[in-house]
PDB file of N, CA and C in Angstrom:
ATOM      1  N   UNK A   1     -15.418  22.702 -13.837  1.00  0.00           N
ATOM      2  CA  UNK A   1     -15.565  21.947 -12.610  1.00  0.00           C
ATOM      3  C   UNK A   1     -14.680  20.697 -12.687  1.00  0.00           C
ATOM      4  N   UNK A   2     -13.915  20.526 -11.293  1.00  0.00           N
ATOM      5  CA  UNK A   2     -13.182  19.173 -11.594  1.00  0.00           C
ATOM      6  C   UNK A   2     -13.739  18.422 -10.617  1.00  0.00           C
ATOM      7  N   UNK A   3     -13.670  16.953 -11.650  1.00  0.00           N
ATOM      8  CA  UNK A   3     -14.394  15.962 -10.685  1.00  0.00           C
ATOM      9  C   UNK A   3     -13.140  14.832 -10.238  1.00  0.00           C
ATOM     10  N   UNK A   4     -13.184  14.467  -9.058  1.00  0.00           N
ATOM     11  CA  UNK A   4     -11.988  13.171  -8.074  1.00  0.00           C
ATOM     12  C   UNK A   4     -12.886  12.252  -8.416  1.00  0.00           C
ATOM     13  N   UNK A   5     -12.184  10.995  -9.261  1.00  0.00           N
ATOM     14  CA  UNK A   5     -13.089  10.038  -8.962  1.00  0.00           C
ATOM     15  C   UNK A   5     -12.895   9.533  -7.894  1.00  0.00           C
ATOM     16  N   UNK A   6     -12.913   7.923  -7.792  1.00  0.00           N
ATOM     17  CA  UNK A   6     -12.901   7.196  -6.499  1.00  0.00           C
ATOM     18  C   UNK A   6     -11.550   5.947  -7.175  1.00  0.00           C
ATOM     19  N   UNK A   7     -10.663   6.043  -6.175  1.00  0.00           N
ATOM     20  CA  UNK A   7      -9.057   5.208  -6.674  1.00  0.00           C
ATOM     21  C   UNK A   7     -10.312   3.797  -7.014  1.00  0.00           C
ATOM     22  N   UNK A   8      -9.025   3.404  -8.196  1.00  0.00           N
ATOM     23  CA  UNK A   8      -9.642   2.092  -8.497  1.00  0.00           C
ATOM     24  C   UNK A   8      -8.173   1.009  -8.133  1.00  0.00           C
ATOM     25  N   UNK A   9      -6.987   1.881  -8.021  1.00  0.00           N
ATOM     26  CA  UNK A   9      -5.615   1.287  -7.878  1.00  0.00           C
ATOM     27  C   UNK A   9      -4.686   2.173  -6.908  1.00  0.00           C
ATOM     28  N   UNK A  10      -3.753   1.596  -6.258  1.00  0.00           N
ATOM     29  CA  UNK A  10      -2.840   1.899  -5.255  1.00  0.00           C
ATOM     30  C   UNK A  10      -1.188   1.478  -6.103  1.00  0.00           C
ATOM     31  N   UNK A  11      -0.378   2.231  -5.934  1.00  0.00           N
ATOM     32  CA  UNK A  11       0.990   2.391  -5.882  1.00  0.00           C
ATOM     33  C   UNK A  11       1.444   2.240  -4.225  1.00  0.00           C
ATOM     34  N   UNK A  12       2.038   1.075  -4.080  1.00  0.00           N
ATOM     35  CA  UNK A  12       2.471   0.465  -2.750  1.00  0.00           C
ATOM     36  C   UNK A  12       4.077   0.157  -2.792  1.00  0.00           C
ATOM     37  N   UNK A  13       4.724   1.545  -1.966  1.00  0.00           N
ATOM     38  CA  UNK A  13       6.051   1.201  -1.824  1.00  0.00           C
ATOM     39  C   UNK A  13       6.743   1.139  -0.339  1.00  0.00           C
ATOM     40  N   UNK A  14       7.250  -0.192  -0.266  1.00  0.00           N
ATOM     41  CA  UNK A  14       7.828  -0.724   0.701  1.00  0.00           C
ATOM     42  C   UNK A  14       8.418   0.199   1.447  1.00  0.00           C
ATOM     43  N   UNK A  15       8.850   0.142   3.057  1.00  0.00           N
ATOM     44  CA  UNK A  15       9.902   0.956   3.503  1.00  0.00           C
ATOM     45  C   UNK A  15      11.294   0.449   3.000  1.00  0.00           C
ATOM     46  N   UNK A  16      12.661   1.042   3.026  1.00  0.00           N
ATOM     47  CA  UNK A  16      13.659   0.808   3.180  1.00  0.00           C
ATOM     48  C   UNK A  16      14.027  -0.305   4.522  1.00  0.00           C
ATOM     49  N   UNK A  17      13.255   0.083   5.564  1.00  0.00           N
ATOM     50  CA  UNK A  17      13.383  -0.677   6.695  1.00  0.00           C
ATOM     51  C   UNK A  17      13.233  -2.529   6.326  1.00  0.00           C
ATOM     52  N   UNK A  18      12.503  -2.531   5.535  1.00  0.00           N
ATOM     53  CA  UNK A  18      11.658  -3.917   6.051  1.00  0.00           C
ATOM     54  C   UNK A  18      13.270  -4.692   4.933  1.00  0.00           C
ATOM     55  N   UNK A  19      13.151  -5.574   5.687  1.00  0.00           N
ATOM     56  CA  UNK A  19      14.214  -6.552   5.541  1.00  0.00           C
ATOM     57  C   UNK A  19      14.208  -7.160   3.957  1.00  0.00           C
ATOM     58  N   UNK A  20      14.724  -7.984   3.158  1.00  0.00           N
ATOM     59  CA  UNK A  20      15.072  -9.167   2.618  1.00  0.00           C
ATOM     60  C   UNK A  20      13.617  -8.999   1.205  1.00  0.00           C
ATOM     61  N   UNK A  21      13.756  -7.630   0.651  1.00  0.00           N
ATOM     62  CA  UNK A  21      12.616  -7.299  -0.210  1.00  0.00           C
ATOM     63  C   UNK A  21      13.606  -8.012  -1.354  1.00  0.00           C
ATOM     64  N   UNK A  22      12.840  -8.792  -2.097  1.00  0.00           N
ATOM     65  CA  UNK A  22      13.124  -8.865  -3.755  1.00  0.00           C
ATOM     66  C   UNK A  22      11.937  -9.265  -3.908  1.00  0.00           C
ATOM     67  N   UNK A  23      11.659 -10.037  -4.910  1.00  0.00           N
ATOM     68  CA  UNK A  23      10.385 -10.416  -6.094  1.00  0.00           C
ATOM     69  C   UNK A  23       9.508 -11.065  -5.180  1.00  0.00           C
ATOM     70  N   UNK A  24       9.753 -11.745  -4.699  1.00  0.00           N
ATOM     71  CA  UNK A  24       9.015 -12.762  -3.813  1.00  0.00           C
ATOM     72  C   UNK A  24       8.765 -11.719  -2.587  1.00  0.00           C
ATOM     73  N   UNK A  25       8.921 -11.207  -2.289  1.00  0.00           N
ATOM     74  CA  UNK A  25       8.123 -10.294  -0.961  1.00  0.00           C
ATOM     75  C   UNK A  25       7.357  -9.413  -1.826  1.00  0.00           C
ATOM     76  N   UNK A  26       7.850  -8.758  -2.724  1.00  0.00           N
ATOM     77  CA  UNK A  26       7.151  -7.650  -3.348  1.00  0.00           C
ATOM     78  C   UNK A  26       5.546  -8.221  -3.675  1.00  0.00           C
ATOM     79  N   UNK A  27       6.032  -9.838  -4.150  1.00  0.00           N
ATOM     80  CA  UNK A  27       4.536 -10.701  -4.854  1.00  0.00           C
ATOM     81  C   UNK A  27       3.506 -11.101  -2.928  1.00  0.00           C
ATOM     82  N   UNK A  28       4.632 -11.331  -2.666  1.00  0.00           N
ATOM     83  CA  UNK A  28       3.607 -11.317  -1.070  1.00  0.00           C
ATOM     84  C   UNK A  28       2.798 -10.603  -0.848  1.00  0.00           C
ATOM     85  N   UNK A  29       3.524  -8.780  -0.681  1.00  0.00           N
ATOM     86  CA  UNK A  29       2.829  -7.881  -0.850  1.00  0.00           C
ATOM     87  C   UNK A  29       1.516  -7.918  -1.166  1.00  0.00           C
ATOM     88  N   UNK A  30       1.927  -8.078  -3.015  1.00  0.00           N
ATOM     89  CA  UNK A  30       0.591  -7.869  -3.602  1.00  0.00           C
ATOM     90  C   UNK A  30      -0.632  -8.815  -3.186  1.00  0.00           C
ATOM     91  N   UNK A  31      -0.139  -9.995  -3.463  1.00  0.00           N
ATOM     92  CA  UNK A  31      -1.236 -11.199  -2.929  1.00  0.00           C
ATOM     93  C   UNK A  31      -1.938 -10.412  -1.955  1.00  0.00           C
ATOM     94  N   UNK A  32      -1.475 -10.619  -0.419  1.00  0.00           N
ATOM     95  CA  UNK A  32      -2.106 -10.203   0.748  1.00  0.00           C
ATOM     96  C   UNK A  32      -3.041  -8.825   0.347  1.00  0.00           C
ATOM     97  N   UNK A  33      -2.432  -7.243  -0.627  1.00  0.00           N
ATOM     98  CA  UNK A  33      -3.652  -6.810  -0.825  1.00  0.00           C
ATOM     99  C   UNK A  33      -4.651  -6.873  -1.579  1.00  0.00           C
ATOM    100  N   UNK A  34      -4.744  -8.183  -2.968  1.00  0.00           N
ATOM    101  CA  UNK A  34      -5.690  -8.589  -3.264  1.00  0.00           C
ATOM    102  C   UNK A  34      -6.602  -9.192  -2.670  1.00  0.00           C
ATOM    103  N   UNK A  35      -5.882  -9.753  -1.429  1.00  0.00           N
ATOM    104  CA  UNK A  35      -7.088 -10.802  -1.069  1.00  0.00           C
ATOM    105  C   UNK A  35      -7.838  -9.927   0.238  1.00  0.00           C
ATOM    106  N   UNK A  36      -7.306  -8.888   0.799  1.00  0.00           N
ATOM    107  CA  UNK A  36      -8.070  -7.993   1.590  1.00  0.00           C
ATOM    108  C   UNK A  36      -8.719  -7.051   0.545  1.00  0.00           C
ATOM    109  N   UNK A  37      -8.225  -6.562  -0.768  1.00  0.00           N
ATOM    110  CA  UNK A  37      -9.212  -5.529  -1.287  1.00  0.00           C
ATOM    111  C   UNK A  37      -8.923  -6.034  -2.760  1.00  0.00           C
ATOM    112  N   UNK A  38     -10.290  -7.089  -2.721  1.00  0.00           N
ATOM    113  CA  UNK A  38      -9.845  -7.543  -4.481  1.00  0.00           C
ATOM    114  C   UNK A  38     -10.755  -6.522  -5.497  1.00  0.00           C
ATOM    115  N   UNK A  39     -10.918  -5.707  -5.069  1.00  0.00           N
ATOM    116  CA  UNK A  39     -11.446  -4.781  -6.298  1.00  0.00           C
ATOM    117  C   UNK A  39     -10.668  -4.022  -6.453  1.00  0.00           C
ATOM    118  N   UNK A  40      -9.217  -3.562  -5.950  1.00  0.00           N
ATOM    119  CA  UNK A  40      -8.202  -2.617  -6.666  1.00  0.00           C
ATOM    120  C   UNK A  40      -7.021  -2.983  -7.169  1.00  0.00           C
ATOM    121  N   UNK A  41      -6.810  -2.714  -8.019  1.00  0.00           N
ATOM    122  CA  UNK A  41      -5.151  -3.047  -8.556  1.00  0.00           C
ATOM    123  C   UNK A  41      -4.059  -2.707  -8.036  1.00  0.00           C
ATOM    124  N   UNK A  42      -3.104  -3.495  -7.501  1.00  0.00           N
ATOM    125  CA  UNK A  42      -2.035  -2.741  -6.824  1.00  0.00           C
ATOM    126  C   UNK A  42      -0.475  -3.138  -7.784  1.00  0.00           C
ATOM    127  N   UNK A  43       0.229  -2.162  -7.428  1.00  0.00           N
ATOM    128  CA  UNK A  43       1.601  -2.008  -7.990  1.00  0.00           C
ATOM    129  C   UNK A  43       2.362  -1.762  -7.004  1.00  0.00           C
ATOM    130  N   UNK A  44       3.126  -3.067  -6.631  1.00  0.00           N
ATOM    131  CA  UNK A  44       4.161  -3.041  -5.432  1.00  0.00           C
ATOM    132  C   UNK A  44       5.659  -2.918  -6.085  1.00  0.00           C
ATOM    133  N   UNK A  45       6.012  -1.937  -5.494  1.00  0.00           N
ATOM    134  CA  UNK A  45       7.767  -1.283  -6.540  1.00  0.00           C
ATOM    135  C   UNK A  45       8.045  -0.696  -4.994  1.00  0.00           C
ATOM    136  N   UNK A  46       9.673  -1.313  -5.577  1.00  0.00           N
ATOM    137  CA  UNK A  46      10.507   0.040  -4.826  1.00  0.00           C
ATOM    138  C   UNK A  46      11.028   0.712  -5.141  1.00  0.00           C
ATOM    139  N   UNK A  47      10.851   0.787  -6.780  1.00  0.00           N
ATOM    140  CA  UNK A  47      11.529   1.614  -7.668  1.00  0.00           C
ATOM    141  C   UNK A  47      10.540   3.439  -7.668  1.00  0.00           C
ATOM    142  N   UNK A  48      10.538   4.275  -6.536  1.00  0.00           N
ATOM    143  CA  UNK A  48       9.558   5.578  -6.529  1.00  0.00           C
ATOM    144  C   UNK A  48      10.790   6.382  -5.947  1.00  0.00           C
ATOM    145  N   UNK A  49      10.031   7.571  -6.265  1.00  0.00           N
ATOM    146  CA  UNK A  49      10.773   8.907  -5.471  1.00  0.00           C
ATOM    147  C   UNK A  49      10.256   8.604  -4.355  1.00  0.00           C
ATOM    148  N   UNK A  50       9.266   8.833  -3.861  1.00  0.00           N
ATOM    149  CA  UNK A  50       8.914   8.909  -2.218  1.00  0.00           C
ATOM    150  C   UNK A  50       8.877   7.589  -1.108  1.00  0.00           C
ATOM    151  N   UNK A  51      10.163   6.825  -1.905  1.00  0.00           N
ATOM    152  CA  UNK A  51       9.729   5.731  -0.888  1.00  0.00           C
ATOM    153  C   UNK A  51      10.471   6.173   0.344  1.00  0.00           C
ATOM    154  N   UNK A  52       9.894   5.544   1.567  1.00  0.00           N
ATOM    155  CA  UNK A  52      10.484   6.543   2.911  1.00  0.00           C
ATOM    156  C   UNK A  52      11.338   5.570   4.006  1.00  0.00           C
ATOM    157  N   UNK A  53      11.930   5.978   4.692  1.00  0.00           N
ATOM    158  CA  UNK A  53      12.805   4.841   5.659  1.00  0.00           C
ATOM    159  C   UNK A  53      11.694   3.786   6.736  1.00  0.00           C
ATOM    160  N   UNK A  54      10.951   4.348   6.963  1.00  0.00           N
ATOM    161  CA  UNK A  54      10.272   3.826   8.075  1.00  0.00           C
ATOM    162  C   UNK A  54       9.009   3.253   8.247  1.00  0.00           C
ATOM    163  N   UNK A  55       8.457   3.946   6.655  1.00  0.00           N
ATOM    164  CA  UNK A  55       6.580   4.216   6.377  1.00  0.00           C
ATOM    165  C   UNK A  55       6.449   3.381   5.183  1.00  0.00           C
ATOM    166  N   UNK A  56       4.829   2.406   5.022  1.00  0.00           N
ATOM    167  CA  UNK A  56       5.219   1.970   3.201  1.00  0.00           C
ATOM    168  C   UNK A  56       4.783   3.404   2.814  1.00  0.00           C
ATOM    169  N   UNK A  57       4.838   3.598   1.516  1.00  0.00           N
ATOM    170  CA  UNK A  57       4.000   5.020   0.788  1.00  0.00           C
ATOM    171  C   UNK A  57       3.243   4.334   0.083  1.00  0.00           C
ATOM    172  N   UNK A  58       1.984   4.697   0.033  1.00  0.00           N
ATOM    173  CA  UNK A  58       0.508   4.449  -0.553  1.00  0.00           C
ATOM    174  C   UNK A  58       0.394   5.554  -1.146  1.00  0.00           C
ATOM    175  N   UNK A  59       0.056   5.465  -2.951  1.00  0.00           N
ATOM    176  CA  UNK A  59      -0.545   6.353  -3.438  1.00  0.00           C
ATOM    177  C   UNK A  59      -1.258   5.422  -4.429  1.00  0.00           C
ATOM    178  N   UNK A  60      -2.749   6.467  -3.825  1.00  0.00           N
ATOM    179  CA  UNK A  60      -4.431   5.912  -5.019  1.00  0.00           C
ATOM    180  C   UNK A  60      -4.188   6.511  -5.959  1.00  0.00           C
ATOM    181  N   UNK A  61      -4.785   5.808  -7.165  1.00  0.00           N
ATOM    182  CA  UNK A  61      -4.971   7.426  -8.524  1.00  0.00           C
ATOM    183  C   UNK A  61      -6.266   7.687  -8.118  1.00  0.00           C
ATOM    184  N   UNK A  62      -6.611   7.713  -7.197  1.00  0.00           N
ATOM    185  CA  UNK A  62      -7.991   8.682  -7.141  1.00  0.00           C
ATOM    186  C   UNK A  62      -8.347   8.736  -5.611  1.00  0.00           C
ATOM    187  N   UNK A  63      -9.381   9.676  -5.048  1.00  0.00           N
ATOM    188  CA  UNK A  63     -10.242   9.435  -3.946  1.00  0.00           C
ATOM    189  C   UNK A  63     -10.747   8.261  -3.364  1.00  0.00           C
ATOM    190  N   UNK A  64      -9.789   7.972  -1.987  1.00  0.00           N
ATOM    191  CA  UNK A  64     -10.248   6.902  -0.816  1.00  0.00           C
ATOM    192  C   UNK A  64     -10.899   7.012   0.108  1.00  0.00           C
ATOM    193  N   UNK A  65     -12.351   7.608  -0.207  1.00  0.00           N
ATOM    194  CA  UNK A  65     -13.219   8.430   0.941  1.00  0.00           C
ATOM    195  C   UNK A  65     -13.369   6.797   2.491  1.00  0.00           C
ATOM    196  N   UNK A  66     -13.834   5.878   2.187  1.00  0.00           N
ATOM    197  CA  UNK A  66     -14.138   4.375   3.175  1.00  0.00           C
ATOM    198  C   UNK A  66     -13.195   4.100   3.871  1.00  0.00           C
ATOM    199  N   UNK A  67     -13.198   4.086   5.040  1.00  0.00           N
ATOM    200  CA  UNK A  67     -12.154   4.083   6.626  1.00  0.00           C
ATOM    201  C   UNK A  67     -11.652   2.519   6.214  1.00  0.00           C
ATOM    202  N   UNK A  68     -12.868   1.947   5.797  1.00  0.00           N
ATOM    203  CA  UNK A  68     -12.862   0.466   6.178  1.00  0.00           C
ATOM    204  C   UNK A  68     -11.879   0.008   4.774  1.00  0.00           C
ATOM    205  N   UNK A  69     -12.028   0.824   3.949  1.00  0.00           N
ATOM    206  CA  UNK A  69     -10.941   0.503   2.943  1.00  0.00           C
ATOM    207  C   UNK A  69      -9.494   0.807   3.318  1.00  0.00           C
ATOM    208  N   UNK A  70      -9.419   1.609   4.264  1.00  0.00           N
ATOM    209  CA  UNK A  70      -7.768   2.458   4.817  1.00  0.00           C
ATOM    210  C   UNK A  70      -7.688   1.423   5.468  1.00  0.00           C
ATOM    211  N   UNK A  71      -7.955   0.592   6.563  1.00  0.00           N
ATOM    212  CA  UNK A  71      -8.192   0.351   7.721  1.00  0.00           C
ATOM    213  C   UNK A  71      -7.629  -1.531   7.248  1.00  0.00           C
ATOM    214  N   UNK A  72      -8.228  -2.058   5.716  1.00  0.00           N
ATOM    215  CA  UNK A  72      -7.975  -2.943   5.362  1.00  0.00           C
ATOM    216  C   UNK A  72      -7.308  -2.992   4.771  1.00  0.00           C
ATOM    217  N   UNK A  73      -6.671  -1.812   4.049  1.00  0.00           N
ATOM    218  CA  UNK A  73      -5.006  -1.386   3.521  1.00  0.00           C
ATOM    219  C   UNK A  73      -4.018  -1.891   4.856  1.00  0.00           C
ATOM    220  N   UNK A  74      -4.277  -1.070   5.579  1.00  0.00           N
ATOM    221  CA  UNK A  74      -3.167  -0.705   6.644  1.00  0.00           C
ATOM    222  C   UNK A  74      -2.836  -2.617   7.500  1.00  0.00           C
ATOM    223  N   UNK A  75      -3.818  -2.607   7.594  1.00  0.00           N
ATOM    224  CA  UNK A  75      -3.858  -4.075   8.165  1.00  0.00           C
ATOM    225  C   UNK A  75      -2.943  -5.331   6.899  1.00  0.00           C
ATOM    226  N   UNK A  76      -3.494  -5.293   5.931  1.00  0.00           N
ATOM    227  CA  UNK A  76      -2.653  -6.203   5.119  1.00  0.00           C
ATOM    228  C   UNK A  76      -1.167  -5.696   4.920  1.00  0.00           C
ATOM    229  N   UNK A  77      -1.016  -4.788   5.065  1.00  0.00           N
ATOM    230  CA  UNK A  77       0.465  -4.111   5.036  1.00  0.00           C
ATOM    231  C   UNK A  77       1.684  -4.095   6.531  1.00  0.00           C
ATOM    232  N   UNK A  78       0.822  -4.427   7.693  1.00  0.00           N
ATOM    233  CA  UNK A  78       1.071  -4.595   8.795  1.00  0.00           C
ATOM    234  C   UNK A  78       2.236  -6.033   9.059  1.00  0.00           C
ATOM    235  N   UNK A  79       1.378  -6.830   8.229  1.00  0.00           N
ATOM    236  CA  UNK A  79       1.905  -8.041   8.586  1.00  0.00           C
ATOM    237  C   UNK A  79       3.034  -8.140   7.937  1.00  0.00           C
ATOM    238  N   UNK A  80       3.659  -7.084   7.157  1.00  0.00           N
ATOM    239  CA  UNK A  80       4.985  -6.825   6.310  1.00  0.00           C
ATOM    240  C   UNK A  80       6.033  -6.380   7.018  1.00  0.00           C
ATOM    241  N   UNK A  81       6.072  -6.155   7.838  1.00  0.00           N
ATOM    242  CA  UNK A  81       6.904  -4.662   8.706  1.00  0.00           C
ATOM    243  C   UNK A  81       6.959  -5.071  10.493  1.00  0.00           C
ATOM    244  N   UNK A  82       7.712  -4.448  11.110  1.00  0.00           N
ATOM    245  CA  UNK A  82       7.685  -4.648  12.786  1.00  0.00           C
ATOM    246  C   UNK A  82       6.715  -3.447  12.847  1.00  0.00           C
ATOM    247  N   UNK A  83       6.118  -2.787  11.991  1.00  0.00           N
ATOM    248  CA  UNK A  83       5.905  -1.343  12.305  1.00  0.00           C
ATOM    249  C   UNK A  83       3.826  -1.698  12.503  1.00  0.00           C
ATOM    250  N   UNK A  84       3.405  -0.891  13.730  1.00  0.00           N
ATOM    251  CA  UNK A  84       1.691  -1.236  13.601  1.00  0.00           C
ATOM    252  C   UNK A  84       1.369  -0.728  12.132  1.00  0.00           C
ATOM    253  N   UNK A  85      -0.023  -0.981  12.141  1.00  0.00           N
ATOM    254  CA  UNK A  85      -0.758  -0.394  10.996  1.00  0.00           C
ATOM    255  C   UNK A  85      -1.376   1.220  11.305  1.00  0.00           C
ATOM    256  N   UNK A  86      -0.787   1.717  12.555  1.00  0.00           N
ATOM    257  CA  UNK A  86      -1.086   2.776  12.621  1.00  0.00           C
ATOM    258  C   UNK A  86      -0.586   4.081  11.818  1.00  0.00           C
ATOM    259  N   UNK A  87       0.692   4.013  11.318  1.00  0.00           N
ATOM    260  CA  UNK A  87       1.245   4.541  10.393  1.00  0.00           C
ATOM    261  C   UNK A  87       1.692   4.485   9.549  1.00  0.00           C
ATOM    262  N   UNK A  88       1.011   3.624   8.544  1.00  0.00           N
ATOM    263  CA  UNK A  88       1.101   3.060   7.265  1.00  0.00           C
ATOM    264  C   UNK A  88       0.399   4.181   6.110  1.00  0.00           C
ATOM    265  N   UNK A  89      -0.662   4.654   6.278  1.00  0.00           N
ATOM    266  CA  UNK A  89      -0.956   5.401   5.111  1.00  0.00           C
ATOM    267  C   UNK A  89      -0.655   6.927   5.271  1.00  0.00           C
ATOM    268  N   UNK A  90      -0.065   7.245   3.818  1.00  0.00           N
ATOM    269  CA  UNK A  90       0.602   8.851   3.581  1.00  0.00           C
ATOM    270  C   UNK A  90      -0.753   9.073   2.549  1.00  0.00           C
TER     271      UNK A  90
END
């Protein structure tokens, strides 16, 4: 039997789109999703295979069953981008 736990951390990679990324946006990044979800660890890189032109890419190491956890992802990631928070999580 395999068991999913529940993500305790997110892999958060920027679009290509969003403007003027080095260290200091990347640390923006992170800040803003600690302080909306300080119980997970995040790793903001643009160093991934799937980073995409238009979308950030979000990957949990585990199961994100809580809307209100997507919902407070998508929102702190919003304020990064011209793009809504409607299509922020892959």
């Amino acid at each position: 039997m395999v068991h999913i736990l529940p993500a305790t951390s997110f892999v958060i990679v920027p679009p290509t789109a969003c403007r003027h990324v080095d260290v200091f946006f990347l640390a923006d990044v992170e800040a803003a999703l600690v302080m909306a979800l300080p119980s997970y660890e995040f790793e903001v890189t643009i160093d991934h295979p799937q980073r995409q032109d238009d979308d950030f890419f979000v990957e949990p190491n585990g199961v994100v069953s809580d809307i209100a956890t997507i919902e407070k992802l998508a929102s702190a990631l919003a304020r990064f981008t011209d793009f809504g928070p409607s299509k922020m999580i892959h």
